[in-house]
N, C-alpha and C. Protein backbone atom coordinates (compact mmCIF):
# COMPACT_ATOMS: atom_id res chain seq x y z
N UNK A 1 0.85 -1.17 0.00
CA UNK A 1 0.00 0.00 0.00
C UNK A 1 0.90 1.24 0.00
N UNK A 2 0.91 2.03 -0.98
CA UNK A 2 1.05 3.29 -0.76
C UNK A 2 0.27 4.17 -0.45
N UNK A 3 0.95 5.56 0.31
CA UNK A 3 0.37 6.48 0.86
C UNK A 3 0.98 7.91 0.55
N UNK A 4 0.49 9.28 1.01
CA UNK A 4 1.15 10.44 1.61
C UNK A 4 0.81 10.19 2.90
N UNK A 5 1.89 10.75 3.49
CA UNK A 5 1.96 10.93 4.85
C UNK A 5 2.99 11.87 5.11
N UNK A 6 2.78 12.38 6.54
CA UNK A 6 4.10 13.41 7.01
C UNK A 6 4.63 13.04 8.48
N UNK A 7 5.64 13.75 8.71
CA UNK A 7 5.93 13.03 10.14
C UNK A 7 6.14 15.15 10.92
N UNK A 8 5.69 15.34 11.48
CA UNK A 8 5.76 16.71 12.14
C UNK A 8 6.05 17.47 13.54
N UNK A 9 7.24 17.51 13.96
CA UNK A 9 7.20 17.78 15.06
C UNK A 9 6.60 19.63 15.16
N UNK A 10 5.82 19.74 16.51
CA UNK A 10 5.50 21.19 16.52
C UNK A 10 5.00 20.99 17.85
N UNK A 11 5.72 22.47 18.72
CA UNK A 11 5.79 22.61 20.15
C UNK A 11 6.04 21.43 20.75
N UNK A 12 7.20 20.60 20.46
CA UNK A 12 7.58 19.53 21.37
C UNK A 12 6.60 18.12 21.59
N UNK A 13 5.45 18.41 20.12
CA UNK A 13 5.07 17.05 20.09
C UNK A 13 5.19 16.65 18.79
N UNK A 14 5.54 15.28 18.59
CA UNK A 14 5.54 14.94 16.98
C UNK A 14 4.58 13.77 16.58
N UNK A 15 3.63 13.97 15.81
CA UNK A 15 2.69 13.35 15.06
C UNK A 15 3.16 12.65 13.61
N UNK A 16 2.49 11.75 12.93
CA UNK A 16 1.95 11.89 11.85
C UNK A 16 0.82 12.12 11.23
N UNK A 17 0.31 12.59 10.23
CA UNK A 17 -0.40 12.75 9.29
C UNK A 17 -0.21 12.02 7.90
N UNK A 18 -1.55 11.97 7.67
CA UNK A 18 -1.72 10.97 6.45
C UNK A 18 -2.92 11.45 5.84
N UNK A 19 -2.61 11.89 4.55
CA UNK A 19 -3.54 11.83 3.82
C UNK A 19 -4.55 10.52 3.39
N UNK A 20 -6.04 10.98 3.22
CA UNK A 20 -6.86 9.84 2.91
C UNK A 20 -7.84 10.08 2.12
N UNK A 21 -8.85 9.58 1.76
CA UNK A 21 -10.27 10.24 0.97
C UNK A 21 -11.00 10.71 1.86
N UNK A 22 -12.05 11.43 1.77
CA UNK A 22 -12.74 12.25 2.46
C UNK A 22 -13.35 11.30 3.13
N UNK A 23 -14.49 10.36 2.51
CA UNK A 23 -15.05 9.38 3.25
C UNK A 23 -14.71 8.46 4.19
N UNK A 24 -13.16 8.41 4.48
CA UNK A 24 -12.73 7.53 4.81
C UNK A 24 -12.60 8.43 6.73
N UNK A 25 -13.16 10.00 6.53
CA UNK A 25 -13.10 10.74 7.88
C UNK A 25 -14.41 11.47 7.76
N UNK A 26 -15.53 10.61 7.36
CA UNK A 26 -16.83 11.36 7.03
C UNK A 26 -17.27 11.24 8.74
N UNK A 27 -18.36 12.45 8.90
CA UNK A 27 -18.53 12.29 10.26
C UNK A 27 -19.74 11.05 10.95
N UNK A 28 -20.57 10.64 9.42
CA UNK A 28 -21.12 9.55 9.53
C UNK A 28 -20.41 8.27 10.19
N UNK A 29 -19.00 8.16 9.72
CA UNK A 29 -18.27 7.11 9.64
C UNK A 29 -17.13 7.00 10.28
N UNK A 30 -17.33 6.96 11.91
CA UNK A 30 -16.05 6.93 12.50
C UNK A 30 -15.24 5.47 12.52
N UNK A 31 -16.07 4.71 12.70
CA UNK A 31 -15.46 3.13 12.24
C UNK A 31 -14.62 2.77 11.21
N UNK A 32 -14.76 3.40 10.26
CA UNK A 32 -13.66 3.66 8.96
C UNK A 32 -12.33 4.50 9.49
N UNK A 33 -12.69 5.71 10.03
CA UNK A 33 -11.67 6.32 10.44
C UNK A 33 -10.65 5.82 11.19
N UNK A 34 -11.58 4.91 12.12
CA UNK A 34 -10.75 4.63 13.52
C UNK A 34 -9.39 3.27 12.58
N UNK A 35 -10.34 2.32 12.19
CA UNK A 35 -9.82 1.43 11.12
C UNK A 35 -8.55 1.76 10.28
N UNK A 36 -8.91 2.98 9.79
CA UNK A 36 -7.58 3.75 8.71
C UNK A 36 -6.46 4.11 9.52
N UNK A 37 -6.95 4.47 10.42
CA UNK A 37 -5.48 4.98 11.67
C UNK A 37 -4.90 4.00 12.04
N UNK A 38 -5.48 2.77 12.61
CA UNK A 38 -4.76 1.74 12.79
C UNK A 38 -3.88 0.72 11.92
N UNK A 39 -4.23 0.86 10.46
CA UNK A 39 -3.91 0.35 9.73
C UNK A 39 -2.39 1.60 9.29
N UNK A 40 -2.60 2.57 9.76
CA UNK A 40 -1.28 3.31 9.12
C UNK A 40 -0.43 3.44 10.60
N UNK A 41 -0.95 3.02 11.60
CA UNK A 41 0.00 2.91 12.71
C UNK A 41 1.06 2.31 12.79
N UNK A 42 1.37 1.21 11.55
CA UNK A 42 2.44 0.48 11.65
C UNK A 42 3.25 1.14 11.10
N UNK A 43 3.53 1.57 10.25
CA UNK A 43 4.23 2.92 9.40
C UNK A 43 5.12 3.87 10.78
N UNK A 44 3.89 4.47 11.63
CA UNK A 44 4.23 5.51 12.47
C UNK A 44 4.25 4.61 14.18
N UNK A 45 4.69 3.47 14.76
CA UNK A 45 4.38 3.05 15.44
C UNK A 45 4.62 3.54 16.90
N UNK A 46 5.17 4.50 16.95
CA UNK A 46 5.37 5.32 18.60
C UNK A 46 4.68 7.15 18.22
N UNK A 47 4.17 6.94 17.33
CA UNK A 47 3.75 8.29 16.88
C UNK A 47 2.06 8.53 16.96
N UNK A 48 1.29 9.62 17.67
CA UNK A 48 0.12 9.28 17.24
C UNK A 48 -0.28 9.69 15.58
N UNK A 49 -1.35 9.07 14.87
CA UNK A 49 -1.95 9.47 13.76
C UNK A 49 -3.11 10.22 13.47
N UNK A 50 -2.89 10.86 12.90
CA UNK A 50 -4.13 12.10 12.57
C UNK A 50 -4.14 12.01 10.99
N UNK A 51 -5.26 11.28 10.19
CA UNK A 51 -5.99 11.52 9.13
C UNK A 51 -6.44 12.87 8.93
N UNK A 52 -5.92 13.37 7.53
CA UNK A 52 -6.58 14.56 6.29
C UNK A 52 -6.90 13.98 4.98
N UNK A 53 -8.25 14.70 5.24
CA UNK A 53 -8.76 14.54 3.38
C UNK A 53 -8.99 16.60 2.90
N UNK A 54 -8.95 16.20 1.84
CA UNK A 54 -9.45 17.47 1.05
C UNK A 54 -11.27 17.26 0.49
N UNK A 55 -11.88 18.47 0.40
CA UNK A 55 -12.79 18.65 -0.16
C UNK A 55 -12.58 19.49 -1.45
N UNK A 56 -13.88 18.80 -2.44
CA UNK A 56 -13.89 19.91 -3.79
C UNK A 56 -12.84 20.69 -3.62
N UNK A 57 -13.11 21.80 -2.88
CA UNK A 57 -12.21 23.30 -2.88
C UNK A 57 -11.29 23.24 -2.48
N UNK A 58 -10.23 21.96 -1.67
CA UNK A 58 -9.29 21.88 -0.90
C UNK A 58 -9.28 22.72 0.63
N UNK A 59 -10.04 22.41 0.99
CA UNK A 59 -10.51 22.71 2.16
C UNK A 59 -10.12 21.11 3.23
N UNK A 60 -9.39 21.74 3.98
CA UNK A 60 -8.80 20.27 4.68
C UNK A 60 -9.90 19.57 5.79
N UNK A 61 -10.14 18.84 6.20
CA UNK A 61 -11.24 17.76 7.25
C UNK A 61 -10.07 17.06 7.88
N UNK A 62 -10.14 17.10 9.17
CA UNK A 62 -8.88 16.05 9.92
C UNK A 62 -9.96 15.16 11.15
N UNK A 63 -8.99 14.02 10.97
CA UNK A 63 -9.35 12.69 12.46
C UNK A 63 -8.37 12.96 13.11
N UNK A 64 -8.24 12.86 14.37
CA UNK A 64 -7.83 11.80 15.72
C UNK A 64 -7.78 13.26 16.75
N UNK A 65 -6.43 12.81 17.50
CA UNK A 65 -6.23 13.22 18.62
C UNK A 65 -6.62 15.59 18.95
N UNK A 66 -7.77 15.58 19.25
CA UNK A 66 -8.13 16.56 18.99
C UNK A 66 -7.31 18.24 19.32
N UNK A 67 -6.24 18.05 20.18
CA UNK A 67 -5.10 18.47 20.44
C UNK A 67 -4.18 18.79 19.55
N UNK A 68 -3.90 17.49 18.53
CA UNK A 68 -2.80 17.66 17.76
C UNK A 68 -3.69 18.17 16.24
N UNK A 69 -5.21 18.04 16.34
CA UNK A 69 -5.96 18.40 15.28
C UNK A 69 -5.75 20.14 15.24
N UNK A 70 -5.76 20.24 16.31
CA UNK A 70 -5.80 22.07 16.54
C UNK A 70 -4.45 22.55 15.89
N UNK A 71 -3.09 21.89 16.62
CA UNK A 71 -1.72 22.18 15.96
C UNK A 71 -1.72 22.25 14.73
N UNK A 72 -2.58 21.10 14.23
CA UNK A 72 -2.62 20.87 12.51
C UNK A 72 -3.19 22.16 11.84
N UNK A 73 -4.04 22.26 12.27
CA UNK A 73 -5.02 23.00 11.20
C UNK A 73 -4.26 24.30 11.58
N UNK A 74 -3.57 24.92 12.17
CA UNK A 74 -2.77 26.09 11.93
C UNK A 74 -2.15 26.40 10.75
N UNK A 75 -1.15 24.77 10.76
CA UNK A 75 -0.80 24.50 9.51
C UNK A 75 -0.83 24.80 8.44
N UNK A 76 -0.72 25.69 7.46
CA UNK A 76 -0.48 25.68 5.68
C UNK A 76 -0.43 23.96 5.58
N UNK A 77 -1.52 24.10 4.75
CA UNK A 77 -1.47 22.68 3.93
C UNK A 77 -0.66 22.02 3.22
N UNK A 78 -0.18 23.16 2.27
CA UNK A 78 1.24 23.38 1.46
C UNK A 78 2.81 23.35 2.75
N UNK A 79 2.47 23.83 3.26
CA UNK A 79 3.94 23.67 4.35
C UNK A 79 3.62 22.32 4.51
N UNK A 80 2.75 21.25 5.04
CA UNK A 80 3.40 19.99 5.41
C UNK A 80 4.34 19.11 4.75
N UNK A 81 5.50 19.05 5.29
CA UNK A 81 5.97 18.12 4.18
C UNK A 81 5.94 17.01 4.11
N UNK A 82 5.03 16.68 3.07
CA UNK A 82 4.83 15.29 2.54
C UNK A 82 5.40 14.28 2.07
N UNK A 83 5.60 13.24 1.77
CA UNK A 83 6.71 11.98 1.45
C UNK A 83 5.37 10.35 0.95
N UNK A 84 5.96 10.08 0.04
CA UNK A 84 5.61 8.69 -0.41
C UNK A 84 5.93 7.78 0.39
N UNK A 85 4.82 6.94 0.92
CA UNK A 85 5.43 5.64 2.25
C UNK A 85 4.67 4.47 1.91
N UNK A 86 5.22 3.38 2.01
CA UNK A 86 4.59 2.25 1.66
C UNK A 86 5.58 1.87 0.36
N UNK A 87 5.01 0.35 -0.12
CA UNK A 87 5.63 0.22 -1.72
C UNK A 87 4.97 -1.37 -1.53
């Protein structure tokens, strides 16, 4: 499986992020979400994970730890730096 993902340290905590499809963090559908994080936890395994999708307009939607959601979304979308993971 490939992915995007980022690895980010900010104010002395470091996360990853991973891009996903929107549906996969719809608010209908946390069971998917929860599912997708765990499945990319092996990738990031001492790190917590926080899922992003884009909408139409690129308008970002984020999952998990609601703390590190706040750090995120400060974020420029464009500043994260992103990387190909998986193969």
């Amino acid at each position: 499986m490939e992915f995007d993902g980022a690895v980010i340290k900010e104010r002395d905590v470091t996360y990853a992020v991973v891009a996903v499809k929107g549906g996969v963090i719809d608010s209908d559908n946390t069971l998917a979400a929860e599912q997708a994080v765990n499945s990319y936890q092996k990738y990031f395994p001492s790190l917590p994970v926080v899922l992003i999708a884009q909408d139409l307009t690129g308008s970002p939607t984020y999952y998990g730890d609601k703390d590190i959601v706040t750090l995120l979304a400060r974020l420029p979308f464009n500043q994260i730096p992103w990387k190909r993971y998986g193969a």
